[in-house]
N, C-alpha and C. Protein backbone atom coordinates (compact mmCIF):
# COMPACT_ATOMS: atom_id res chain seq x y z
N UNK A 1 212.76 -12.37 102.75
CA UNK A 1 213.87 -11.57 102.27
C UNK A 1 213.43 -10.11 102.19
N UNK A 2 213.93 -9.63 103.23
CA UNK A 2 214.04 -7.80 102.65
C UNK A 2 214.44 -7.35 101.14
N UNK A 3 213.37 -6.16 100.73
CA UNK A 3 213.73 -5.56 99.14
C UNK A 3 214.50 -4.14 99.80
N UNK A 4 215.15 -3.91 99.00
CA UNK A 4 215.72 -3.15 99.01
C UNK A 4 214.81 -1.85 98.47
N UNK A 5 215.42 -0.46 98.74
CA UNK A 5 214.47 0.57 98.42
C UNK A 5 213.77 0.60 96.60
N UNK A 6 214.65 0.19 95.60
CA UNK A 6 214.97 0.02 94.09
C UNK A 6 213.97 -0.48 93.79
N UNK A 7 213.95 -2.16 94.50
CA UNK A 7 213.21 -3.22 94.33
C UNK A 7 211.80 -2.63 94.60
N UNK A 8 211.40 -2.28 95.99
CA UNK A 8 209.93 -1.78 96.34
C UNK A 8 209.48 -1.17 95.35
N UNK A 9 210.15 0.06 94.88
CA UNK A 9 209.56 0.80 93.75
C UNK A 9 209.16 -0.04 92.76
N UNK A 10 210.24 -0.78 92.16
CA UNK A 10 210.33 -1.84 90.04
C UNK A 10 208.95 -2.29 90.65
N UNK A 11 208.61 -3.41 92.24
CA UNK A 11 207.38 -4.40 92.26
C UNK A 11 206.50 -3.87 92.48
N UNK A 12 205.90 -2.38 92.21
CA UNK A 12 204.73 -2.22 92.81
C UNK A 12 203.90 -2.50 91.86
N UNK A 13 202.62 -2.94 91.47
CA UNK A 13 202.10 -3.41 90.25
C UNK A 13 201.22 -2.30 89.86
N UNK A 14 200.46 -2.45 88.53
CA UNK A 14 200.10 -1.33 87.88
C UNK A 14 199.07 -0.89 88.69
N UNK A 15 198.54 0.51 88.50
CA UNK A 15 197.31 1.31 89.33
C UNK A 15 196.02 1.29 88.50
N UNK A 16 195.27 0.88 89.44
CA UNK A 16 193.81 0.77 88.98
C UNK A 16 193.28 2.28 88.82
N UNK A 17 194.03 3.67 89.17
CA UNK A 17 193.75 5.04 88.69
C UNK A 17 194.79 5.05 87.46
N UNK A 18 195.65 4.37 87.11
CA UNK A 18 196.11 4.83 85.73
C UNK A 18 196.28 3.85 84.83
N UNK A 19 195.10 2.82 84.48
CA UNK A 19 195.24 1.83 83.23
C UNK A 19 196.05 1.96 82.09
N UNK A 20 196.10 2.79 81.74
CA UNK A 20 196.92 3.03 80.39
C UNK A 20 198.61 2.97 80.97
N UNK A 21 199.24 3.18 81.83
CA UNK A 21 200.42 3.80 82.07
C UNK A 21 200.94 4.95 81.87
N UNK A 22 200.39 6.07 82.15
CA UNK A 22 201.13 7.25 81.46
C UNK A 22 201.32 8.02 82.44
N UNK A 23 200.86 8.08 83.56
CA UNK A 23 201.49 8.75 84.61
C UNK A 23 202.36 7.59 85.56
N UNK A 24 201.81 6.88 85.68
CA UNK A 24 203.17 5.32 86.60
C UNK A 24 203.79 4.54 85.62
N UNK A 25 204.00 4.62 84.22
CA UNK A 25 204.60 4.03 83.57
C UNK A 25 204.24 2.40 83.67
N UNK A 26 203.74 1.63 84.23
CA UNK A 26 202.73 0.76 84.16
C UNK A 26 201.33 0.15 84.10
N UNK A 27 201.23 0.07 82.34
CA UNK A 27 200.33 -0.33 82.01
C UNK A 27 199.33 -1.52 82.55
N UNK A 28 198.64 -1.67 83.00
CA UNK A 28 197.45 -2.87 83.11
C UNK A 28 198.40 -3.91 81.85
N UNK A 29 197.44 -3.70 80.87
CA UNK A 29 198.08 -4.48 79.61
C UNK A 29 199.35 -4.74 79.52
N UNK A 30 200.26 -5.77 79.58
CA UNK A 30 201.49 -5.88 79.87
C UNK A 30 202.15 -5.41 78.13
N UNK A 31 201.22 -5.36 77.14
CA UNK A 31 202.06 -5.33 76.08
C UNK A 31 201.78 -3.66 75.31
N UNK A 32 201.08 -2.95 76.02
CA UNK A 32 200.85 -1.41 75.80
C UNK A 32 201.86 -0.76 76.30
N UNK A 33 202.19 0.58 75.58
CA UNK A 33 203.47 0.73 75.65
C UNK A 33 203.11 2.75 76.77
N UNK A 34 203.33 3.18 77.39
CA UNK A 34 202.92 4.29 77.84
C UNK A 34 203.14 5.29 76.74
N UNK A 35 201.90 6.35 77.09
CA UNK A 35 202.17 7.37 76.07
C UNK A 35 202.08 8.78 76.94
N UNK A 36 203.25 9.92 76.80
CA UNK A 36 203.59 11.11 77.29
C UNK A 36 202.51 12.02 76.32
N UNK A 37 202.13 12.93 77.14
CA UNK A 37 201.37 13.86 76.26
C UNK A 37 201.69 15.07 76.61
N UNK A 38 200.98 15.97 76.26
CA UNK A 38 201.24 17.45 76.49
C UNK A 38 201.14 18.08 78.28
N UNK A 39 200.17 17.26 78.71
CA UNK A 39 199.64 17.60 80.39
C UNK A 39 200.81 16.81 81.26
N UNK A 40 201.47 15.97 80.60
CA UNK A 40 202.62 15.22 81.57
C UNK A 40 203.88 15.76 81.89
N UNK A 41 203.58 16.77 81.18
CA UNK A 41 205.09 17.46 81.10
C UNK A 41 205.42 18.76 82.36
C-alpha cells in the first residue's frame, strides 16, 4: 500500500541525532514529552 505524503512524515521513527525530541518532536522514550528552549526558536 502506498502512504501518502502525511503518512511518510507521522512514520518516520525517532532520530538517533535527537534522543530527547526537541528538534523532531520524537522522543526515543515513548513516554518523554519534548522540550522547546531558547535555541529552538
Amino acid at each position: 500500500m502506498k502512504q501518502n505524503p502525511v503518512q511518510k512524515i507521522v512514520n518516520v521513527p525517532p532520530s538517533k541525532t535527537d534522543p530527547n525530541g526537541s528538534y523532531t518532536g520524537k522522543p526515543r522514550d515513548k513516554d518523554e514529552v519534548p522540550v522547546q528552549d531558547a535555541d529552538d526558536l
